[in-house]
PDB file of N, CA and C in Angstrom:
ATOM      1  N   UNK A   1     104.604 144.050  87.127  1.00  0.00           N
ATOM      2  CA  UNK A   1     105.161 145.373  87.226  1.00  0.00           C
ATOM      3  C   UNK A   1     105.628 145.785  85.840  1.00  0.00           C
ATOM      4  N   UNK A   2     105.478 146.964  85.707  1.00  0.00           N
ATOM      5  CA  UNK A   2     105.553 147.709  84.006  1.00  0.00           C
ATOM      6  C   UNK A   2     106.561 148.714  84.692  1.00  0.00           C
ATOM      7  N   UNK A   3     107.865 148.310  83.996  1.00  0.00           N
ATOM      8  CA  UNK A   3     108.939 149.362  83.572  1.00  0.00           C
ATOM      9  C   UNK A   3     109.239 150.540  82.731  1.00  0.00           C
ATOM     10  N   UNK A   4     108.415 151.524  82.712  1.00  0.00           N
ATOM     11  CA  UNK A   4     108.688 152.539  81.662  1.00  0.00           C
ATOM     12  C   UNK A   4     109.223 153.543  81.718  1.00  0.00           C
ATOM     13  N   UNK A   5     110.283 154.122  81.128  1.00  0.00           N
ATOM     14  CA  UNK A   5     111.482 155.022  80.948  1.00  0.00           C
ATOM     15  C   UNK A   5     111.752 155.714  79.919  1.00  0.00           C
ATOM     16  N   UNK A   6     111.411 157.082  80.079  1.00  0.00           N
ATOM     17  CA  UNK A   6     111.528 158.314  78.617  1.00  0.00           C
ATOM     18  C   UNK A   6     112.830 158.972  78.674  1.00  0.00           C
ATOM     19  N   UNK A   7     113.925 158.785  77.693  1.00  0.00           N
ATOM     20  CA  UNK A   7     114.807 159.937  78.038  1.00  0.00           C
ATOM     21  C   UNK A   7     115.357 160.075  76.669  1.00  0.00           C
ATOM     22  N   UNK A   8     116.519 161.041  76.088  1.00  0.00           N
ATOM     23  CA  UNK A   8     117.007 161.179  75.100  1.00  0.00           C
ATOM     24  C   UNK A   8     117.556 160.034  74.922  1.00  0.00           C
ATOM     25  N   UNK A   9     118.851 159.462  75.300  1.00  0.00           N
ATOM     26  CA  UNK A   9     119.602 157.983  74.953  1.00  0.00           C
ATOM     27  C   UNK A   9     119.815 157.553  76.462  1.00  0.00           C
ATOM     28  N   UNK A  10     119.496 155.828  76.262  1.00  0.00           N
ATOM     29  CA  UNK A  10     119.415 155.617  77.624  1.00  0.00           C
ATOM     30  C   UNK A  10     120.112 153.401  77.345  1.00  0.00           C
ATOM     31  N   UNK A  11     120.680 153.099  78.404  1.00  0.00           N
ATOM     32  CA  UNK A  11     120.794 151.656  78.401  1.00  0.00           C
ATOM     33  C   UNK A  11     120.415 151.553  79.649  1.00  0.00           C
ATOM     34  N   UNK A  12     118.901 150.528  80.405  1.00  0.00           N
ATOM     35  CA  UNK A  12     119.294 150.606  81.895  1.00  0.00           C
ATOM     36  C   UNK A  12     119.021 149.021  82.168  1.00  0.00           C
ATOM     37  N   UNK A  13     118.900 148.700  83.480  1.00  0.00           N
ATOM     38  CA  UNK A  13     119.573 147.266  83.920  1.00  0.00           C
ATOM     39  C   UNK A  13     118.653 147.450  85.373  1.00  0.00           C
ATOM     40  N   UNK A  14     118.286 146.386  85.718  1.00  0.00           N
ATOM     41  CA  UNK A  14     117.710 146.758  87.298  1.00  0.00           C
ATOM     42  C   UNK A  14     117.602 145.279  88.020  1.00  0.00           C
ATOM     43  N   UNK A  15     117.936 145.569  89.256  1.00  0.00           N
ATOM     44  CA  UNK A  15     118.937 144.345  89.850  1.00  0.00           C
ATOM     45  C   UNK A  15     117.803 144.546  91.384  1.00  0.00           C
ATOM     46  N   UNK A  16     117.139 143.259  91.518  1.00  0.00           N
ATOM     47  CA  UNK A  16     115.664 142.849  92.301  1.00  0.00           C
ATOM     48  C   UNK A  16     116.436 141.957  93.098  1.00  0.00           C
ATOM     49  N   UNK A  17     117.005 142.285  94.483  1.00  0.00           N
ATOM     50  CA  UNK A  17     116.932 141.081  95.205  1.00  0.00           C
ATOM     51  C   UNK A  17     116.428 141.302  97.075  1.00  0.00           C
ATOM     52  N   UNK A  18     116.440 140.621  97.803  1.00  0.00           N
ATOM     53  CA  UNK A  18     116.396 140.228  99.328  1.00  0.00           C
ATOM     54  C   UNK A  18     117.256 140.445 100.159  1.00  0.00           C
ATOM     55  N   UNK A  19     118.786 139.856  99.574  1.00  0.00           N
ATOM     56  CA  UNK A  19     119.532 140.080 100.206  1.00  0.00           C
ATOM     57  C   UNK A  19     120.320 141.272 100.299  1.00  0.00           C
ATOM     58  N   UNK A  20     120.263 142.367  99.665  1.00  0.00           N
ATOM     59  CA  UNK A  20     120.771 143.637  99.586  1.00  0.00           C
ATOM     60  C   UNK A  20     122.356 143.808  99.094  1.00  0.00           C
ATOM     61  N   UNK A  21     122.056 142.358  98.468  1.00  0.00           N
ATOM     62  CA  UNK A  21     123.212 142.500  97.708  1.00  0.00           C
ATOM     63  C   UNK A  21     123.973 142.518  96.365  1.00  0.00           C
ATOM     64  N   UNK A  22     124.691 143.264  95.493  1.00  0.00           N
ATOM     65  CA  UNK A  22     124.419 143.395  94.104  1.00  0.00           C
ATOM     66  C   UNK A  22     125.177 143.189  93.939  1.00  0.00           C
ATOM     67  N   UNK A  23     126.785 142.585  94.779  1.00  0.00           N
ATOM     68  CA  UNK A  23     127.836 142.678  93.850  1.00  0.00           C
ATOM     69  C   UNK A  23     128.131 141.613  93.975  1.00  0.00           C
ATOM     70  N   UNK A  24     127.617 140.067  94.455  1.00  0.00           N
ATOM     71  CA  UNK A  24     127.761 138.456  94.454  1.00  0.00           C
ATOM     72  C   UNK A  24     127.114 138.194  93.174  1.00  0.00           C
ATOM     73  N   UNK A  25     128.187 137.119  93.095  1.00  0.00           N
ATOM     74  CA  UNK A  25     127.622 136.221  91.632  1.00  0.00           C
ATOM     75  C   UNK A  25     126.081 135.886  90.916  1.00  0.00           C
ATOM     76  N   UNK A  26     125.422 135.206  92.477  1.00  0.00           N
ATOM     77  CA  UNK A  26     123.814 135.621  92.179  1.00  0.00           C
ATOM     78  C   UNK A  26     123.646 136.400  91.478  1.00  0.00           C
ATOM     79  N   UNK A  27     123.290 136.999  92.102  1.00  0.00           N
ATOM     80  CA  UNK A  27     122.756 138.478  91.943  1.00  0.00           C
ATOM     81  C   UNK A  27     122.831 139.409  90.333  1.00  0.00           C
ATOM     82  N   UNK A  28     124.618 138.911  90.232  1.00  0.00           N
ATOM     83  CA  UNK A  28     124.510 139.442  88.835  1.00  0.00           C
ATOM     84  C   UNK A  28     123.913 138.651  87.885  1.00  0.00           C
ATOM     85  N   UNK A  29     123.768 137.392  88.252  1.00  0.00           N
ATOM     86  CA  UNK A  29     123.293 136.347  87.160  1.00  0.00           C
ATOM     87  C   UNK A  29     121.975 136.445  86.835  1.00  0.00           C
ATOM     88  N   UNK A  30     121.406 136.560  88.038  1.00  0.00           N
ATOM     89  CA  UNK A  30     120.007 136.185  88.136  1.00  0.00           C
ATOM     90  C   UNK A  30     119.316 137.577  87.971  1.00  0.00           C
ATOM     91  N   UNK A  31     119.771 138.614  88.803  1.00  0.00           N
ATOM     92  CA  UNK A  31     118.920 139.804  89.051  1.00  0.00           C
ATOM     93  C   UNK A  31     119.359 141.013  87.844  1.00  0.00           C
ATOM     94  N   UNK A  32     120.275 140.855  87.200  1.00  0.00           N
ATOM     95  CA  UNK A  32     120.790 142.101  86.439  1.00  0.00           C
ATOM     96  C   UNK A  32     119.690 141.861  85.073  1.00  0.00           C
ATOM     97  N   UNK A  33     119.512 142.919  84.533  1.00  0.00           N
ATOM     98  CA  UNK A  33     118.390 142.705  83.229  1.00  0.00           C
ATOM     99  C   UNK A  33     118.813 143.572  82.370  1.00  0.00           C
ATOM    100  N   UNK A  34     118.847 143.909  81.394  1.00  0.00           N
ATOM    101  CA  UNK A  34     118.730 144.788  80.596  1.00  0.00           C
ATOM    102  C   UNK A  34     116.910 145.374  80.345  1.00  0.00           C
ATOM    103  N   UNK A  35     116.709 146.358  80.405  1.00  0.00           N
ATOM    104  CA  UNK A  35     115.766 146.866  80.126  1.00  0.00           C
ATOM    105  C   UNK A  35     115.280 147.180  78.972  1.00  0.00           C
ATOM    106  N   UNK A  36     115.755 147.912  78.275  1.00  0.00           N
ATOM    107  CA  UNK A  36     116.014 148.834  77.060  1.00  0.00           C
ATOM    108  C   UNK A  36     116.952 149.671  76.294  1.00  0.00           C
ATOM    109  N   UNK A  37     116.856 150.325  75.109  1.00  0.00           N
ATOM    110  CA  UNK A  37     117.643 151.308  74.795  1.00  0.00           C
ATOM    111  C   UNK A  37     116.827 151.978  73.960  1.00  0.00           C
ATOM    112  N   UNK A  38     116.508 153.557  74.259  1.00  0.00           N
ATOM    113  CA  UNK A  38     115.892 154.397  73.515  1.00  0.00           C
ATOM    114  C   UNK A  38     116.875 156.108  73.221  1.00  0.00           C
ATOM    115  N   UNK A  39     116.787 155.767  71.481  1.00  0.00           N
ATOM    116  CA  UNK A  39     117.566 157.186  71.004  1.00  0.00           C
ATOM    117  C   UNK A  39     116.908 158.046  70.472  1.00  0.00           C
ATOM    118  N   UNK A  40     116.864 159.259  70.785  1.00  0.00           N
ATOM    119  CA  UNK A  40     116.348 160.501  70.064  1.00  0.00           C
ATOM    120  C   UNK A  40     115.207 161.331  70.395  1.00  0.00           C
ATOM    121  N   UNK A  41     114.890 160.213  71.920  1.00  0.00           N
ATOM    122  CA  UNK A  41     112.996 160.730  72.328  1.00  0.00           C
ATOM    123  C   UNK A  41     113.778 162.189  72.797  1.00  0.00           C
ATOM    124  N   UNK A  42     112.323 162.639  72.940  1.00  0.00           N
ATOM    125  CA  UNK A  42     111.843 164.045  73.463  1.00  0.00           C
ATOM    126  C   UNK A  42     111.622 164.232  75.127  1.00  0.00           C
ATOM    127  N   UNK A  43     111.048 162.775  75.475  1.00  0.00           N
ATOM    128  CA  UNK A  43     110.586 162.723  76.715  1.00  0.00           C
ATOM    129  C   UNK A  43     108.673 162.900  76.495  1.00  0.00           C
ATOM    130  N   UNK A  44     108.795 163.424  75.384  1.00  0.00           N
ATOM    131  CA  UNK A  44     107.262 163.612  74.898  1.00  0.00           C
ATOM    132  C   UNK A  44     106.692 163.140  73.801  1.00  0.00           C
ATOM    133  N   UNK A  45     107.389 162.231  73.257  1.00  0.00           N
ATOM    134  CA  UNK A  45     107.024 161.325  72.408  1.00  0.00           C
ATOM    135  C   UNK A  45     106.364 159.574  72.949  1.00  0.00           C
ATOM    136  N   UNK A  46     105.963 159.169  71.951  1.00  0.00           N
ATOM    137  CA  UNK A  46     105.827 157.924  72.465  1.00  0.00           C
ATOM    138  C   UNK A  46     106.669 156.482  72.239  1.00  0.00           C
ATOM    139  N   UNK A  47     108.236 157.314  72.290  1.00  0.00           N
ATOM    140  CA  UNK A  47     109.271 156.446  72.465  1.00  0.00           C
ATOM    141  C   UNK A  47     109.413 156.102  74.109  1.00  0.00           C
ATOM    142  N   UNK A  48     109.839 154.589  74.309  1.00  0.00           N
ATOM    143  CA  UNK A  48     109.794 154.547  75.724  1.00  0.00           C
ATOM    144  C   UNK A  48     110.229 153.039  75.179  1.00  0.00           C
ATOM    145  N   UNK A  49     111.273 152.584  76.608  1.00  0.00           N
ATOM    146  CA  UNK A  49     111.484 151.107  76.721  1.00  0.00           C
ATOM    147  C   UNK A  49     110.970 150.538  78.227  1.00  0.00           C
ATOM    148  N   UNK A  50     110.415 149.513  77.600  1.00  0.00           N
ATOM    149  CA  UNK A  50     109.840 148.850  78.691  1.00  0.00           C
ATOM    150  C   UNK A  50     109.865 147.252  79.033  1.00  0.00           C
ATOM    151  N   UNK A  51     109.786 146.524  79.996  1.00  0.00           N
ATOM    152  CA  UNK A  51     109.525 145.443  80.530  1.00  0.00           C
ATOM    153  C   UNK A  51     109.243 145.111  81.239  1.00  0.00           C
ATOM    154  N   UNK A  52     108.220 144.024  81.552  1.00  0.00           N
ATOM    155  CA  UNK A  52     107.691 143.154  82.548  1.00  0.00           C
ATOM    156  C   UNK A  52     108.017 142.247  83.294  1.00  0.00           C
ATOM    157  N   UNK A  53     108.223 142.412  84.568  1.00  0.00           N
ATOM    158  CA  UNK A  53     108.923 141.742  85.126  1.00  0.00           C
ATOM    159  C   UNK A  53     108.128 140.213  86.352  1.00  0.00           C
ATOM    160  N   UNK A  54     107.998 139.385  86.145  1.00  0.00           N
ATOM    161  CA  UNK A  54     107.450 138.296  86.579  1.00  0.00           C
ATOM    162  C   UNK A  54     107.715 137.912  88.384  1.00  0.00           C
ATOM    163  N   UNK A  55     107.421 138.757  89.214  1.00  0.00           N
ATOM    164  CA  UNK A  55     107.617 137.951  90.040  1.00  0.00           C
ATOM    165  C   UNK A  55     107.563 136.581  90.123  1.00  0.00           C
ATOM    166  N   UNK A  56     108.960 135.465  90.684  1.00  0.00           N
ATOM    167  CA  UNK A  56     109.159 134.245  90.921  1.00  0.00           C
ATOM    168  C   UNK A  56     107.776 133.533  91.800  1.00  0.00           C
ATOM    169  N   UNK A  57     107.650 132.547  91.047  1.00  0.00           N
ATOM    170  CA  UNK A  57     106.179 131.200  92.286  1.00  0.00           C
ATOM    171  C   UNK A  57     107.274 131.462  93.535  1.00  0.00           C
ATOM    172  N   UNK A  58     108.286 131.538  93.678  1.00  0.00           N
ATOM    173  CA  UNK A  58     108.978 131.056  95.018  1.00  0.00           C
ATOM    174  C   UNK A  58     109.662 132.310  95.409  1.00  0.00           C
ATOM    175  N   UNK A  59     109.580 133.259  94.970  1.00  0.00           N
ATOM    176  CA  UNK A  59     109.719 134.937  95.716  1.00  0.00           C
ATOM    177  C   UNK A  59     109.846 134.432  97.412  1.00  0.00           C
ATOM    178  N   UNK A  60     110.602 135.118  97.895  1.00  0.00           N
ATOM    179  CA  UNK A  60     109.902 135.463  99.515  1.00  0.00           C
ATOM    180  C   UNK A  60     109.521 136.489  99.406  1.00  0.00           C
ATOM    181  N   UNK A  61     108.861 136.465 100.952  1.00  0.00           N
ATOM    182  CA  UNK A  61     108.159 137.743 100.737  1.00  0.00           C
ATOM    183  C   UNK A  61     108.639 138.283 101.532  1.00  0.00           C
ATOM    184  N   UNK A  62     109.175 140.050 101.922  1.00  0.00           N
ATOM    185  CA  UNK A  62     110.204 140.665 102.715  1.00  0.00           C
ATOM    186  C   UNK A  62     110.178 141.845 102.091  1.00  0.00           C
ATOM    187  N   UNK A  63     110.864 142.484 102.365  1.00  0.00           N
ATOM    188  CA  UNK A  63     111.570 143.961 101.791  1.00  0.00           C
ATOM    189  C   UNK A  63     112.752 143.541 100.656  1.00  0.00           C
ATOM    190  N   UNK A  64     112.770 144.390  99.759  1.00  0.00           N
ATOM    191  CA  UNK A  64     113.731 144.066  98.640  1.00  0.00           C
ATOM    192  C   UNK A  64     113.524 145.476  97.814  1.00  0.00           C
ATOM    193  N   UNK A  65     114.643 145.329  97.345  1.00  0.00           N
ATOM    194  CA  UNK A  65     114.475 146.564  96.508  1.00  0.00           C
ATOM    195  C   UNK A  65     114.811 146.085  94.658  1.00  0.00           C
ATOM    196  N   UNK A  66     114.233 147.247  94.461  1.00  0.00           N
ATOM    197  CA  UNK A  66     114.594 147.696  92.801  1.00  0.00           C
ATOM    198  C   UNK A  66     115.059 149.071  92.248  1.00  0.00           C
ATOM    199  N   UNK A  67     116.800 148.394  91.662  1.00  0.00           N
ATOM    200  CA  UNK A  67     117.456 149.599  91.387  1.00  0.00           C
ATOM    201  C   UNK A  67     117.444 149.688  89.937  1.00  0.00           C
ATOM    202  N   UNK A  68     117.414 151.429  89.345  1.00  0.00           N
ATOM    203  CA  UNK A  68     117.616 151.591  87.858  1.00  0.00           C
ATOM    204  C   UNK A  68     118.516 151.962  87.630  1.00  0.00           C
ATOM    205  N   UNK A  69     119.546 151.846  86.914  1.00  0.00           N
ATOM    206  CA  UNK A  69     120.859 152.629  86.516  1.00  0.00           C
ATOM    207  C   UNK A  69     120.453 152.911  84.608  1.00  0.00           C
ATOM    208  N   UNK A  70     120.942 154.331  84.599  1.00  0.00           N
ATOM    209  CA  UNK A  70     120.531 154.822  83.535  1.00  0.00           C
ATOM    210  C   UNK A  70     122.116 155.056  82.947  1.00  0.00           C
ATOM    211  N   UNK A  71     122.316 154.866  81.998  1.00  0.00           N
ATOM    212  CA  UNK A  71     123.912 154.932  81.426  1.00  0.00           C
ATOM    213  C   UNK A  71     123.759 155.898  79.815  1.00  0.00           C
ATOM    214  N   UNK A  72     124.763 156.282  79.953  1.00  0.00           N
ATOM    215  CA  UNK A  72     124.521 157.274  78.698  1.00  0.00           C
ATOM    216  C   UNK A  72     125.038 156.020  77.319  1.00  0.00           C
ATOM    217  N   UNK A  73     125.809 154.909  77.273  1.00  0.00           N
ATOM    218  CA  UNK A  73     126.236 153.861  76.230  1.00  0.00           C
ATOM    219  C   UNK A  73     126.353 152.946  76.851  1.00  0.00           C
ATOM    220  N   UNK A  74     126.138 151.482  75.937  1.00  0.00           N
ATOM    221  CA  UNK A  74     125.794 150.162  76.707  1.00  0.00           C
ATOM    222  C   UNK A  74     127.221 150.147  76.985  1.00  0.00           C
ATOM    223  N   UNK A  75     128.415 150.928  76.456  1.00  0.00           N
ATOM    224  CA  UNK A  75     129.771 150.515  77.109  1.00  0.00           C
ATOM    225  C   UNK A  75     130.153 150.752  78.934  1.00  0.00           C
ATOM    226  N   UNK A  76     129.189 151.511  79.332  1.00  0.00           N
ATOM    227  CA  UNK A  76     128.879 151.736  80.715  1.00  0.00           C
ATOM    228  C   UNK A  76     128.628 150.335  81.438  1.00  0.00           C
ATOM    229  N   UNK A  77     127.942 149.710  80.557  1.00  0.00           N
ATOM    230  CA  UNK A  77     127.673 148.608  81.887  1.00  0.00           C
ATOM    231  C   UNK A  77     128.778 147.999  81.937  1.00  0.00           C
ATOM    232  N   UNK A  78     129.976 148.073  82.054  1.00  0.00           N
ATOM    233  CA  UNK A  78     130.985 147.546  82.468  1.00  0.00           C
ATOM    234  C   UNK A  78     131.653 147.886  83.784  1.00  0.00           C
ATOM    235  N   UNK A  79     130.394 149.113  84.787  1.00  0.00           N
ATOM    236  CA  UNK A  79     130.229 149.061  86.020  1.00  0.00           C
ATOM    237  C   UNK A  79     129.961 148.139  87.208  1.00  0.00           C
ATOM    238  N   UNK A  80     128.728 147.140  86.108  1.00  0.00           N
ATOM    239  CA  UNK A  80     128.589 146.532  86.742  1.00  0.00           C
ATOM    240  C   UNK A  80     129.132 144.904  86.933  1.00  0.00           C
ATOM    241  N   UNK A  81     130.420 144.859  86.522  1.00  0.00           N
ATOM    242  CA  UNK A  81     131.519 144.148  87.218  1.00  0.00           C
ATOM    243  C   UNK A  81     131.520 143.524  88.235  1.00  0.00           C
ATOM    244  N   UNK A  82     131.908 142.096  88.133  1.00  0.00           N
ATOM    245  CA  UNK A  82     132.076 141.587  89.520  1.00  0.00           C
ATOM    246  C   UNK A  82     132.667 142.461  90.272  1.00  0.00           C
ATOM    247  N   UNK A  83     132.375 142.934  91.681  1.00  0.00           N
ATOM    248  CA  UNK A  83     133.176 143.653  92.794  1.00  0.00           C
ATOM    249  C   UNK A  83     132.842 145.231  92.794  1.00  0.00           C
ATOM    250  N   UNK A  84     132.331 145.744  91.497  1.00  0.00           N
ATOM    251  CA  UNK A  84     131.795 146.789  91.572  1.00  0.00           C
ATOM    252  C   UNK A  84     130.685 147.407  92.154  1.00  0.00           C
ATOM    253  N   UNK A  85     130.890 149.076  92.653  1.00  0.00           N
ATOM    254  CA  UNK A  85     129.522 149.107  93.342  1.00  0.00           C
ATOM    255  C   UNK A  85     128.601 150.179  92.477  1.00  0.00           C
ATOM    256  N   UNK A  86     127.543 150.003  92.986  1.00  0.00           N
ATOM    257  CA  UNK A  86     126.559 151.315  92.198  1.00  0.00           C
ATOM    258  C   UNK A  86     125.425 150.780  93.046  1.00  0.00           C
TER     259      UNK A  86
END
């Protein structure tokens, strides 16, 4: 899977799990990522941050989701805090 994201300034993070849950220790350990950080695009340039993300040999297989949180400064991710929600 290819992550790609155009915006003026951006930090985002995206949190892949099964259990539908984002705010246990797991979860932040394992599932939180940093994505990227891109300053100054247009949206029409060919600035863009991206990554590939590896599904696990030992995935289950089920419903799961993938969330993006887009933050205007990496000082934002301090949302995602133990106990915090988003």
């Amino acid at each position: 899977m290819l992550v790609r994201i155009f915006s003026l300034l951006l930090f985002l993070v995206f949190a892949v799990n099964v259990n539908a849950q984002v705010n246990d220790a797991q979860n932040l350990t394992k599932d939180v990522n940093r994505v990227g950080f891109v300053k100054g695009s247009t949206g029409m340039d060919d600035m863009s941050a991206e990554l590939n993300i590896k599904v696990p040999d030992n995935a289950v297989i089920g419903n799961t989701r993938l969330r993006l949180l887009k933050v205007n400064s990496p000082s934002t991710f301090v949302i995602l805090a133990k106990g915090s929600v988003w």
